[in-house]
Protein backbone atom coordinates (compact mmCIF):
# COMPACT_ATOMS: atom_id res chain seq x y z
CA UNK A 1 -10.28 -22.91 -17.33
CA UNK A 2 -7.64 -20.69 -18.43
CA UNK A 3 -10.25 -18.26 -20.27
CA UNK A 4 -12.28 -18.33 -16.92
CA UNK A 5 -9.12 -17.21 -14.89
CA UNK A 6 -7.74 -14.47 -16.86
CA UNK A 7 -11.55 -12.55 -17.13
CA UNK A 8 -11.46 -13.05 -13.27
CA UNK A 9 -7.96 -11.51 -13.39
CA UNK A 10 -9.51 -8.98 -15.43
CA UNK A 11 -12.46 -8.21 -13.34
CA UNK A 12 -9.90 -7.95 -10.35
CA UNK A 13 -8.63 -4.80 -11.74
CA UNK A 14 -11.27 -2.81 -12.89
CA UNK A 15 -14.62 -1.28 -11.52
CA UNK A 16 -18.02 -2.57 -11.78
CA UNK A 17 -20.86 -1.35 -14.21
CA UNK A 18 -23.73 -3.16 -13.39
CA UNK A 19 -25.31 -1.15 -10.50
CA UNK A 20 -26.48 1.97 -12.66
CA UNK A 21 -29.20 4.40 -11.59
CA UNK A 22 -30.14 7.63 -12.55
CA UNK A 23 -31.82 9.97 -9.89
CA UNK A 24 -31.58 13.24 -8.12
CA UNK A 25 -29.45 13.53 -5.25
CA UNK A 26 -30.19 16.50 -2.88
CA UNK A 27 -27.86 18.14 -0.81
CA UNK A 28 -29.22 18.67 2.66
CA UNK A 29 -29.53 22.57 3.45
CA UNK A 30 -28.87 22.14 6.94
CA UNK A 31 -26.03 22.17 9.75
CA UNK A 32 -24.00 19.58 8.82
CA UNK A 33 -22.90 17.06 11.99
CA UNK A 34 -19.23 16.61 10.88
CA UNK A 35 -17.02 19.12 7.95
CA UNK A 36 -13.76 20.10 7.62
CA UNK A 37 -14.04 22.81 4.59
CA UNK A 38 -10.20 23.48 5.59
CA UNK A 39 -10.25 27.08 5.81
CA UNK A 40 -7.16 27.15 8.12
CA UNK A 41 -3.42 26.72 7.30
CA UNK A 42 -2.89 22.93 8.70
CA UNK A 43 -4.82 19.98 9.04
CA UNK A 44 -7.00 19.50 11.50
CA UNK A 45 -5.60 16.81 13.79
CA UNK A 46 -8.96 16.28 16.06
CA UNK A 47 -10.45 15.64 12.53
CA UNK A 48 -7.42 13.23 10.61
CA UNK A 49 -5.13 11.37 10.99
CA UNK A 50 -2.36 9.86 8.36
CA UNK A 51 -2.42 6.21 7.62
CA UNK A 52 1.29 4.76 7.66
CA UNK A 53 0.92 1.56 8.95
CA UNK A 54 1.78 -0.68 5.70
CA UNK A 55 4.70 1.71 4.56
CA UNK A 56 7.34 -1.19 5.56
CA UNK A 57 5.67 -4.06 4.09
CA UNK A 58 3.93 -2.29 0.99
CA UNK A 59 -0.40 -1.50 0.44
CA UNK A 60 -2.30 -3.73 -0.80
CA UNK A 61 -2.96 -4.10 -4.48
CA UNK A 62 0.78 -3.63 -5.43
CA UNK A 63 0.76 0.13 -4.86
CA UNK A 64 3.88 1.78 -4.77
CA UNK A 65 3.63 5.00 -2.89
CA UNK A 66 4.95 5.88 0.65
CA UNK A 67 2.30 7.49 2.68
CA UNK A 68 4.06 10.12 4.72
CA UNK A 69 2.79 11.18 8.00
CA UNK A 70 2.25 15.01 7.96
CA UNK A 71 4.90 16.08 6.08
CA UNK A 72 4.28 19.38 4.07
CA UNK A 73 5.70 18.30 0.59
CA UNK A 74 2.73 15.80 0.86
CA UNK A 75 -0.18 17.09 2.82
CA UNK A 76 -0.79 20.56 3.07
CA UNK A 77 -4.16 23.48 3.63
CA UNK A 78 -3.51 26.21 1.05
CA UNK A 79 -6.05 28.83 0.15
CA UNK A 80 -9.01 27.04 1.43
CA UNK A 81 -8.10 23.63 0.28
CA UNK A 82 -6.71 20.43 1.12
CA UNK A 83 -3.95 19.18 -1.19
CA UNK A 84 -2.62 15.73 -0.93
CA UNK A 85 0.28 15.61 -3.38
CA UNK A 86 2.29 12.76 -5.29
CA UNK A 87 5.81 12.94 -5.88
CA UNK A 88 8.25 10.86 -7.64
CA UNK A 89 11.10 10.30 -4.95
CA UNK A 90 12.90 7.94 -2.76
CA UNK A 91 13.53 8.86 0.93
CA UNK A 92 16.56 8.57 3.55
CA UNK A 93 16.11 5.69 5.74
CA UNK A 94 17.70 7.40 8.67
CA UNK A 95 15.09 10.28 8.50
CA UNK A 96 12.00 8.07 7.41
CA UNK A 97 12.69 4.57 9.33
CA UNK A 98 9.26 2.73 7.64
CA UNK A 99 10.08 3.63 4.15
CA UNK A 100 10.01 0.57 2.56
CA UNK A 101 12.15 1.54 -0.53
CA UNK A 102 9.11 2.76 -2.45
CA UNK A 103 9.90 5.76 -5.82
CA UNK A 104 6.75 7.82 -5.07
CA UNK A 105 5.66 9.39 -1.77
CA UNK A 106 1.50 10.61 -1.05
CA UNK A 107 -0.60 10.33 2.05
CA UNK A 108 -3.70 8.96 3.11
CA UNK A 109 -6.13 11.06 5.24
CA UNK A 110 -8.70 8.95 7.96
CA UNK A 111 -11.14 10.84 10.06
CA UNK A 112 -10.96 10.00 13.58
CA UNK A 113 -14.64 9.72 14.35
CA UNK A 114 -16.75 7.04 11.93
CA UNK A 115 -19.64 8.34 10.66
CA UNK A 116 -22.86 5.92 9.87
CA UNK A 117 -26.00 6.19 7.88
CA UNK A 118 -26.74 9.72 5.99
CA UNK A 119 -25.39 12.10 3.03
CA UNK A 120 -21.67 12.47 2.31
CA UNK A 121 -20.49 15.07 0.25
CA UNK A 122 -17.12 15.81 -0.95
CA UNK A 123 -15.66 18.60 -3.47
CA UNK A 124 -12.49 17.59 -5.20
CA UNK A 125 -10.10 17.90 -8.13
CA UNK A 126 -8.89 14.32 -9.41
CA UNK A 127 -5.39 13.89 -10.97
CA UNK A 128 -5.22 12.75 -14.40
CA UNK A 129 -1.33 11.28 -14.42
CA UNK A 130 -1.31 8.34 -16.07
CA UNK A 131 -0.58 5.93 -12.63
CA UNK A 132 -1.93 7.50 -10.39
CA UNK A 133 -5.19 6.44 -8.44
CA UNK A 134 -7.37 8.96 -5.93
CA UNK A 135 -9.81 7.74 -4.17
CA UNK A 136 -12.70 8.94 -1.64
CA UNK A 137 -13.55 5.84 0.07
CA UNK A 138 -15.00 4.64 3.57
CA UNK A 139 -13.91 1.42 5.70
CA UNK A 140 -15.05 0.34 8.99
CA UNK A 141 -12.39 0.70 12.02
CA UNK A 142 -12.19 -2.80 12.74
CA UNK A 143 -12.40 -5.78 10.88
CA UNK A 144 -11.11 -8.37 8.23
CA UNK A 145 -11.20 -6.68 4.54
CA UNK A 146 -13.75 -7.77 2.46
CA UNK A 147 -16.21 -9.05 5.20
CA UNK A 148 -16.98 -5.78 6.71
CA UNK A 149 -17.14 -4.02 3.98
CA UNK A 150 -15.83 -1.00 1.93
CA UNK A 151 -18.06 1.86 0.20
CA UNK A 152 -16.10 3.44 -2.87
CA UNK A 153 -17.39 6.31 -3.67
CA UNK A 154 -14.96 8.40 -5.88
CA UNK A 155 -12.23 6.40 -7.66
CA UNK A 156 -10.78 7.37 -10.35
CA UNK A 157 -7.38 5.69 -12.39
CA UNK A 158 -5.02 8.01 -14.22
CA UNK A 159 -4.68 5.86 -17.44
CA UNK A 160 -8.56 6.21 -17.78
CA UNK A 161 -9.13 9.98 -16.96
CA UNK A 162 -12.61 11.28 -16.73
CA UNK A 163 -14.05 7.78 -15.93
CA UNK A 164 -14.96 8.09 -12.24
CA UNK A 165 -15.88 4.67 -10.56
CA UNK A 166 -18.62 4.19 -7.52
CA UNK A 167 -18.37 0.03 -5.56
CA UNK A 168 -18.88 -1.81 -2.69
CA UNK A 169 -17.24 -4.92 -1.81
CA UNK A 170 -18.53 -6.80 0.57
CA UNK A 171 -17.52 -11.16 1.54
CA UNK A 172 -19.82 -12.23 -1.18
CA UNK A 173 -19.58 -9.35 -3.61
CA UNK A 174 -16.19 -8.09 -3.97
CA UNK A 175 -13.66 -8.14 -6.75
CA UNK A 176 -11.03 -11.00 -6.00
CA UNK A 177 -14.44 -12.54 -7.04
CA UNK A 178 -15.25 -10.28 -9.39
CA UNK A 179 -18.50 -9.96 -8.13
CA UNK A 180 -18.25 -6.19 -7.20
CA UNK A 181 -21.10 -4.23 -7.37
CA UNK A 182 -21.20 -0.32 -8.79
CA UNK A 183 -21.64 2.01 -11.45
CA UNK A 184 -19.34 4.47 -13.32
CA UNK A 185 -19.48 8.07 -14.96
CA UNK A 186 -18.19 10.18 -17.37
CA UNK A 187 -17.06 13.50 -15.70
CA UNK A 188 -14.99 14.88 -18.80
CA UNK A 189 -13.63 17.89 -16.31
CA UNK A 190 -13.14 15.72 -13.14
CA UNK A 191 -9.28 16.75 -13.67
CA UNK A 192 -9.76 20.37 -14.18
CA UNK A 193 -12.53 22.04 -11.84
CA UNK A 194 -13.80 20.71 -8.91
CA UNK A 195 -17.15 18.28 -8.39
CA UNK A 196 -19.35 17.28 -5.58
CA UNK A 197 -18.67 13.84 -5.09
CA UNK A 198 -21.67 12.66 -2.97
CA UNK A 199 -22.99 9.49 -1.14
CA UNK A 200 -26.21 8.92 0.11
CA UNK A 201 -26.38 5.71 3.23
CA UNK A 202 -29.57 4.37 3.79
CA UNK A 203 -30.06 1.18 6.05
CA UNK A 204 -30.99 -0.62 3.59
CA UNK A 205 -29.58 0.87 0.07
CA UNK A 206 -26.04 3.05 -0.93
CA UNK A 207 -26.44 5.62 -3.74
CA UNK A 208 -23.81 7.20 -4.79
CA UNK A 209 -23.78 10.08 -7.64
CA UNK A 210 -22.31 13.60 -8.81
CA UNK A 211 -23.08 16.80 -8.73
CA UNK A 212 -26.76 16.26 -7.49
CA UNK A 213 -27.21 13.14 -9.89
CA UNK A 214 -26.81 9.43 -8.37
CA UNK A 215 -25.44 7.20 -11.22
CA UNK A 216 -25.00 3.82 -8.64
CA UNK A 217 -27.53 2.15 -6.66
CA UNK A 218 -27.13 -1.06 -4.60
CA UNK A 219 -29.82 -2.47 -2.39
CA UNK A 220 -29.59 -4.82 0.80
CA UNK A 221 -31.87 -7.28 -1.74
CA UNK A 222 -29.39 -10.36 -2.10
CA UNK A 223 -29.23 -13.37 0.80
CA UNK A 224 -26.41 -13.80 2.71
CA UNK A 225 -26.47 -11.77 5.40
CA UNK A 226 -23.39 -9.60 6.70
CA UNK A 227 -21.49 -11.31 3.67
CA UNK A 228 -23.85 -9.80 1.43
CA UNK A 229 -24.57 -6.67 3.45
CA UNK A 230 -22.34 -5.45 6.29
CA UNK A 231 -23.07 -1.72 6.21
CA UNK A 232 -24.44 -1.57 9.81
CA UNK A 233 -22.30 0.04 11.61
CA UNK A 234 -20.26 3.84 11.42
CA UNK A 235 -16.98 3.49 8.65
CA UNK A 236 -13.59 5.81 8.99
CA UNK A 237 -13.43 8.07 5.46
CA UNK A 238 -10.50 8.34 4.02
CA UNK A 239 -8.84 10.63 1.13
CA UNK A 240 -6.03 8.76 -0.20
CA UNK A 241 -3.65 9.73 -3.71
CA UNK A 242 -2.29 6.00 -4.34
CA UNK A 243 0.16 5.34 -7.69
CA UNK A 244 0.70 2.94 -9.55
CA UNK A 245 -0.55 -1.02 -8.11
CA UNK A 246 -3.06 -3.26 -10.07
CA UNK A 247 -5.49 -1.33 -11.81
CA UNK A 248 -3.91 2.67 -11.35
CA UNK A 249 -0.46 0.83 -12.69
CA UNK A 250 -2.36 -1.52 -15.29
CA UNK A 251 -0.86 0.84 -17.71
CA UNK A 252 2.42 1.80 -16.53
CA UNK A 253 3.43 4.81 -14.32
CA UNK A 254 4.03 8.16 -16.36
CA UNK A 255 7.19 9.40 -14.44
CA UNK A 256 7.03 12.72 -16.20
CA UNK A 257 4.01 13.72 -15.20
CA UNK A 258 4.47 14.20 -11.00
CA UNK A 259 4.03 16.08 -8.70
CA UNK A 260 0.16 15.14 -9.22
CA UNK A 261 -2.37 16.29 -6.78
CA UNK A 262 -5.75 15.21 -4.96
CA UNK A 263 -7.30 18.79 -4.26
CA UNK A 264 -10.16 18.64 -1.63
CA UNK A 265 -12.20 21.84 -1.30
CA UNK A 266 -14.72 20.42 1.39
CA UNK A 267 -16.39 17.42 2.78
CA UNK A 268 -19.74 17.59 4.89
CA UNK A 269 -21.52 14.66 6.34
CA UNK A 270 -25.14 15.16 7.73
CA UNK A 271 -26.46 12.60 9.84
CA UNK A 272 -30.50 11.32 9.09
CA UNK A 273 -32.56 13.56 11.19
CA UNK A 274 -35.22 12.47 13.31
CA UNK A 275 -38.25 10.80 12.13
CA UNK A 276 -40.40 14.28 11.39
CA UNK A 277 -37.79 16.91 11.11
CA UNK A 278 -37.74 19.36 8.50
């Protein structure tokens, strides 16, 4: 018994590998229905908004960052880009009434309009500080985590650079189970230069890859219903720089290396076209 409960303690923390697949993934040449390529000098409010609500009471997973709402040392459109910065630092309590006492402030980015079944595409620049976990994820609006699900599509940890992690948890296939279901890839500049980050939704199947090459596959092939398949409806995306917590802390928090940054050139989402359109 003890064995059994430290590999599920094990599992809890770290991403799946047995999803893998190996395929093209084509970028759709036309309009997209929703981007932000950030090409102004703030943050498109009828696009984001920040996530704050667990700053009191701490994220889940043990995290220990304080997601700040708009604040520049944090969030900020520079040269075409979307930075989303770490930084090792405690705030005043009289100027930031939710900070929960937390050494390390980020944000976390969530469109205001869901988005369904189609191709995602996202160009970013990881962080490699050791502690520090970005992620490009999706979650649905409403609902009790892990039921309705959650697609994963970029995550990365610090302590692991260059190791970039694709899952989906759903009520039967998640990872307090361990059962999580992905894929991961070696992108050995995911840290330095920037990468298309890409998701393709299909009623019935997720791929995810990079750079026009899927590397996870899942199919709605297992029984169970919405346990084992709950991606029927649109999900909020959401760019998030978390540090530290149970798998980006596993190995400690590298003090030293902050301010680390999430760098987000673009994301595009295109809608499936009609049955018969070019």
């Amino acid at each position: 018994m003890a064995a059994w409960l430290a590999l599920l303690a094990q599992a809890a923390t770290l991403g799946a590998i047995n999803y893998a697949f190996d395929a093209p993934m084509v970028t759709p040449t036309r309009r997209p229905s929703f981007a932000d390529d950030f090409g102004g000098t703030t943050i498109d409010a009828a696009k984001w908004r920040f996530d704050t609500g667990s700053n009191a009471i701490g994220w889940p997973n043990h995290e220990r960052q304080y997601y700040a709402n708009a604040r520049p040392e944090n969030t900020r459109v520079r040269g075409g880009v979307l930075i989303i910065e770490a930084r090792r630092e405690t705030l005043a309590k009289d100027r930031f009434p939710d900070w929960g006492g937390e050494s390390y402030t980020s944000a976390r980015l969530v469109s205001r309009q869901p988005q369904g079944y189609g191709f995602y595409e996202v160009r970013a620049k990881l962080p490699c500080g050791r502690g520090t976990w970005p992620a490009i994820w999706l979650l649905p609006p409403t609902g009790t985590w892990p039921d309705a699900g959650e697609i994963d599509v970029m995550e990365m940890v610090g302590w692991d650079p260059a190791v970039v992690h694709a899952t989906l948890h759903t009520g039967a296939f998640n990872h307090r189970l361990g059962t999580q279901r992905g894929a991961q890839v070696i992108v050995p500049t995911s840290c330095a230069a920037f990468h298309r980050y890409q998701l393709d939704w299909q009623p019935h199947s997720i791929t995810i890859g990079v750079d026009g090459r899927a590397f996870m596959r899942v199919l709605d092939d297992q029984p169970g219903g919405i346990a084992a398949w709950p991606f029927t409806r649109p999900y909020d995306m959401i760019l998030n720089l978390a540090i530290g917590g149970d798998w980006g802390g596993r190995k400690g928090v590298d003090d030293a290396a902050f301010p680390q940054r999430l760098v987000i050139d673009y994301l595009r989402y295109w809608t499936d076209p009609p049955a018969g359109t070019p």
